[in-house]
N, C-alpha and C. Protein backbone atom coordinates (compact mmCIF):
# COMPACT_ATOMS: atom_id res chain seq x y z
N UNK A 1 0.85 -1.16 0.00
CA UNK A 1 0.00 0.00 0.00
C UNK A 1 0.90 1.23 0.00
N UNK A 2 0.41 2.40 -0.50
CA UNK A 2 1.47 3.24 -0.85
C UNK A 2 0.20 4.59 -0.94
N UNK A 3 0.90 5.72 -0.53
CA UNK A 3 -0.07 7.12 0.54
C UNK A 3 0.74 8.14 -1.27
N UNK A 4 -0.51 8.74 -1.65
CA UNK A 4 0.38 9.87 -2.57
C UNK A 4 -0.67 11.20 -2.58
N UNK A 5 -0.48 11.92 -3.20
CA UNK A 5 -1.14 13.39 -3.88
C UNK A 5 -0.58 14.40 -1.81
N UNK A 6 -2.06 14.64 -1.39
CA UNK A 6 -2.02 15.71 -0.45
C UNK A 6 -0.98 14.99 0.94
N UNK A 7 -0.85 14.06 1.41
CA UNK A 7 -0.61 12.94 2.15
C UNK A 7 0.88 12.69 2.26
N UNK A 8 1.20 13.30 0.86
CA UNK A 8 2.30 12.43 0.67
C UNK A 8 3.76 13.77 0.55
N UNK A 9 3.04 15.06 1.02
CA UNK A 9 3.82 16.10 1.28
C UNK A 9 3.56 17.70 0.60
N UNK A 10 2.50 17.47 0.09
CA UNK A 10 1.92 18.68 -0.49
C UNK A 10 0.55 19.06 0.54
N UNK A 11 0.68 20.36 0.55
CA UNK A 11 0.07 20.83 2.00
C UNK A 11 -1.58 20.48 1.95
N UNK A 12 -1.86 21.13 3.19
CA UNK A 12 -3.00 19.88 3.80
C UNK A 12 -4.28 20.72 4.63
N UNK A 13 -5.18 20.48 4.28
CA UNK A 13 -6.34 21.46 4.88
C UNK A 13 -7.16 20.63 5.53
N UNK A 14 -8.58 21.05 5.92
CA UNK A 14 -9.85 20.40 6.52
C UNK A 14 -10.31 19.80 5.76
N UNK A 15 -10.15 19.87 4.41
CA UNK A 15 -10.97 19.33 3.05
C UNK A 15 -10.33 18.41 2.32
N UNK A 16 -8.98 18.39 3.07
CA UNK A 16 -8.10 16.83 2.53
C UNK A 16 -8.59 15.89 2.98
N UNK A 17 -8.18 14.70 2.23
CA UNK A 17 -7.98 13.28 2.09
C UNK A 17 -6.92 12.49 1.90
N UNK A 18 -7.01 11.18 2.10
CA UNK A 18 -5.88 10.85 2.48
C UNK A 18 -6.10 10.06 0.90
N UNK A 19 -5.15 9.98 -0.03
CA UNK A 19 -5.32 9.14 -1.23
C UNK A 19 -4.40 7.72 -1.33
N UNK A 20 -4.60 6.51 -1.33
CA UNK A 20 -4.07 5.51 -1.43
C UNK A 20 -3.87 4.15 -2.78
N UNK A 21 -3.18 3.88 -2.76
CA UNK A 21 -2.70 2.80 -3.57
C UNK A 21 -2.62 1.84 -3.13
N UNK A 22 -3.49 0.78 -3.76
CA UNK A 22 -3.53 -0.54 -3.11
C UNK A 22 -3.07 -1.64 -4.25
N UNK A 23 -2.64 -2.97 -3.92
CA UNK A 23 -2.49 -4.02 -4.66
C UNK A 23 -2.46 -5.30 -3.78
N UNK A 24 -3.65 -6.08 -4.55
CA UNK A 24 -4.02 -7.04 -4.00
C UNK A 24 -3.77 -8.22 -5.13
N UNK A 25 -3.19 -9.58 -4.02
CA UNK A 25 -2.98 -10.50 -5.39
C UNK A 25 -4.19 -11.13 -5.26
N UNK A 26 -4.93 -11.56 -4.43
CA UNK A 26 -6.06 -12.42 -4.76
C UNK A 26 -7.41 -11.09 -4.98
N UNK A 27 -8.32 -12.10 -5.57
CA UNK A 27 -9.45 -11.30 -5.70
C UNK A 27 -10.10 -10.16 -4.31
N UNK A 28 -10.52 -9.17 -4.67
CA UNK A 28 -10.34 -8.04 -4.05
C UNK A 28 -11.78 -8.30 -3.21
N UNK A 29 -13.03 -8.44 -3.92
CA UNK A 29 -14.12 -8.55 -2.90
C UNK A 29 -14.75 -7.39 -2.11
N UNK A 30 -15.12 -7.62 -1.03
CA UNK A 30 -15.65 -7.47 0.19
C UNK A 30 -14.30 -6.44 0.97
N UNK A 31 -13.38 -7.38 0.81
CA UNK A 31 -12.17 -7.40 1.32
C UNK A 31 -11.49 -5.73 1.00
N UNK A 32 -12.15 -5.36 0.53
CA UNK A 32 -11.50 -4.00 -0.45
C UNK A 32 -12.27 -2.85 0.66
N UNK A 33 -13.35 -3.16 0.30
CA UNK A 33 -14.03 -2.33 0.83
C UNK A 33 -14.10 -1.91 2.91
N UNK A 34 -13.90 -3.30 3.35
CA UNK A 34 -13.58 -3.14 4.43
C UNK A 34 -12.38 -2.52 5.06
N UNK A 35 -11.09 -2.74 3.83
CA UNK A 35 -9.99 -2.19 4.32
C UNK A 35 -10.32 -0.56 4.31
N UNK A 36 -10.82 -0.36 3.56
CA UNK A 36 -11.36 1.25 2.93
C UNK A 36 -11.64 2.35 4.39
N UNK A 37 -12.96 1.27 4.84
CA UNK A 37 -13.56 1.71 5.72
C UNK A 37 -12.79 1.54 7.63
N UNK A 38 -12.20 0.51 7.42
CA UNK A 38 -10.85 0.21 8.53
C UNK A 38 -9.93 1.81 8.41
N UNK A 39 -8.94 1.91 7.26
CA UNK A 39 -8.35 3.17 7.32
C UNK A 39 -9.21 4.47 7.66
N UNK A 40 -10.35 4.72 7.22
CA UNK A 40 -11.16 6.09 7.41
C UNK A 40 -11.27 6.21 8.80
N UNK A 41 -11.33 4.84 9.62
CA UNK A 41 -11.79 4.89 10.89
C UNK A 41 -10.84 5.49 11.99
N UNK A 42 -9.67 4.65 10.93
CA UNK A 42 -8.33 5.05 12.12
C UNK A 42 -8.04 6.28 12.15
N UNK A 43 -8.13 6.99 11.09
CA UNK A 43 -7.65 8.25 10.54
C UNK A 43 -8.42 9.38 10.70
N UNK A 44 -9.71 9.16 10.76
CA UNK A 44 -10.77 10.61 11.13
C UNK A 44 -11.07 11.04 9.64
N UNK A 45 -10.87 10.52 8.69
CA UNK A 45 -11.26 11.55 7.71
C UNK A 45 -11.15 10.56 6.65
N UNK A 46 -11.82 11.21 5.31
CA UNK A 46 -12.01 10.39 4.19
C UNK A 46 -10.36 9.95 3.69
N UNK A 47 -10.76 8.42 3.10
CA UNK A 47 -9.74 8.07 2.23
C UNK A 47 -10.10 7.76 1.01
N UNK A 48 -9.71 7.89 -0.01
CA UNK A 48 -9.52 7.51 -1.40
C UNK A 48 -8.72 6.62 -2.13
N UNK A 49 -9.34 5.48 -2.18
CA UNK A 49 -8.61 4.33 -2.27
C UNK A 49 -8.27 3.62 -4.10
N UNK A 50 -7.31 3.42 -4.30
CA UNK A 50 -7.71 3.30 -5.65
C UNK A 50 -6.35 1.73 -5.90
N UNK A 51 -7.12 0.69 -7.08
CA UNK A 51 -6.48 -0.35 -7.48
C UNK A 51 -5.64 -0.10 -7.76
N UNK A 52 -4.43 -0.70 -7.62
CA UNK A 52 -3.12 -0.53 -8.59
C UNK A 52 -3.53 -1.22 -10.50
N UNK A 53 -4.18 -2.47 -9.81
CA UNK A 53 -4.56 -3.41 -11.07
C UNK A 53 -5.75 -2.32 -12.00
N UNK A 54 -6.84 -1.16 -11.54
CA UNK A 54 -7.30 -1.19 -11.91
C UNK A 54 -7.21 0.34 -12.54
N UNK A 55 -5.81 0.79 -12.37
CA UNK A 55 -5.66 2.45 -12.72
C UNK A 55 -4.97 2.35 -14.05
N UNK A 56 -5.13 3.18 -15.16
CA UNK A 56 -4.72 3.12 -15.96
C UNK A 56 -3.17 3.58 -16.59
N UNK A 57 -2.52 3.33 -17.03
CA UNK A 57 -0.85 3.14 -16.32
C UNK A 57 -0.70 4.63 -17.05
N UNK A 58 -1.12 5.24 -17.94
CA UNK A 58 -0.84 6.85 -17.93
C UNK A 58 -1.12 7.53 -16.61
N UNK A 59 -1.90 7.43 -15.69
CA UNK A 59 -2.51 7.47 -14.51
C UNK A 59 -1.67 7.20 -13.59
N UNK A 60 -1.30 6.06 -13.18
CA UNK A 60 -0.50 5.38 -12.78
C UNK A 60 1.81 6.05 -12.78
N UNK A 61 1.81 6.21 -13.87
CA UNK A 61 2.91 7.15 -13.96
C UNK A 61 2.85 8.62 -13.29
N UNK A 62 1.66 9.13 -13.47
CA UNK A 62 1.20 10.88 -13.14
C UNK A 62 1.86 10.74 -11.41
N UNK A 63 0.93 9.72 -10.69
CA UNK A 63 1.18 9.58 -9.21
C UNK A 63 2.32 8.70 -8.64
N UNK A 64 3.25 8.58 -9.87
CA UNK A 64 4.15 7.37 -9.27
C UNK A 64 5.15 8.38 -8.13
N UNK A 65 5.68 9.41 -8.74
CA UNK A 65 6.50 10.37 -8.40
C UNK A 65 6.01 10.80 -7.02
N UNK A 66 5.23 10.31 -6.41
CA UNK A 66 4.19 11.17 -5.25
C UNK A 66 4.02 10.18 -4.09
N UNK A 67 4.49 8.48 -4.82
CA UNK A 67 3.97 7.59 -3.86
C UNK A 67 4.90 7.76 -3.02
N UNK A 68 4.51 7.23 -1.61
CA UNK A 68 5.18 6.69 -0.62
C UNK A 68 5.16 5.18 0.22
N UNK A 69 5.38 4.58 0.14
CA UNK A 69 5.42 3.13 0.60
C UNK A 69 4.73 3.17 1.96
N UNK A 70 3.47 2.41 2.09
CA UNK A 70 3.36 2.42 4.29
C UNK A 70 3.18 0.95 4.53
């Protein structure tokens, strides 16, 4: 899992979110969604969760520069 855009060192307001990168090897499920809602909980505030498998790799390049590993 890997934290990028506002999160990841570009400044930060009441109206941020936390944006994430996920990769899962088995089928995602249920399982996706709970992690989703697990992080929002810990954190107080919305997260934005997005597939690695399912972003499109022009996309994918834009935010590579931004990720951070957690």
């Amino acid at each position: 899992m890997a934290i990028f855009d506002l999160f990841s060192g570009k400044a930060q307001n009441d109206l941020s979110d936390l944006d994430r990168l996920v990769e899962f090897k088995d089928k995602i499920e249920i399982r996706y969604i709970n992690l989703a809602e697990e992080v929002e909980n810990m954190v107080g505030f919305k997260v934005d969760s997005v597939s690695k498998n399912g972003i499109e790799e022009k996309y994918l390049r834009t935010i590579d520069p931004d990720l951070i590993d957690v």
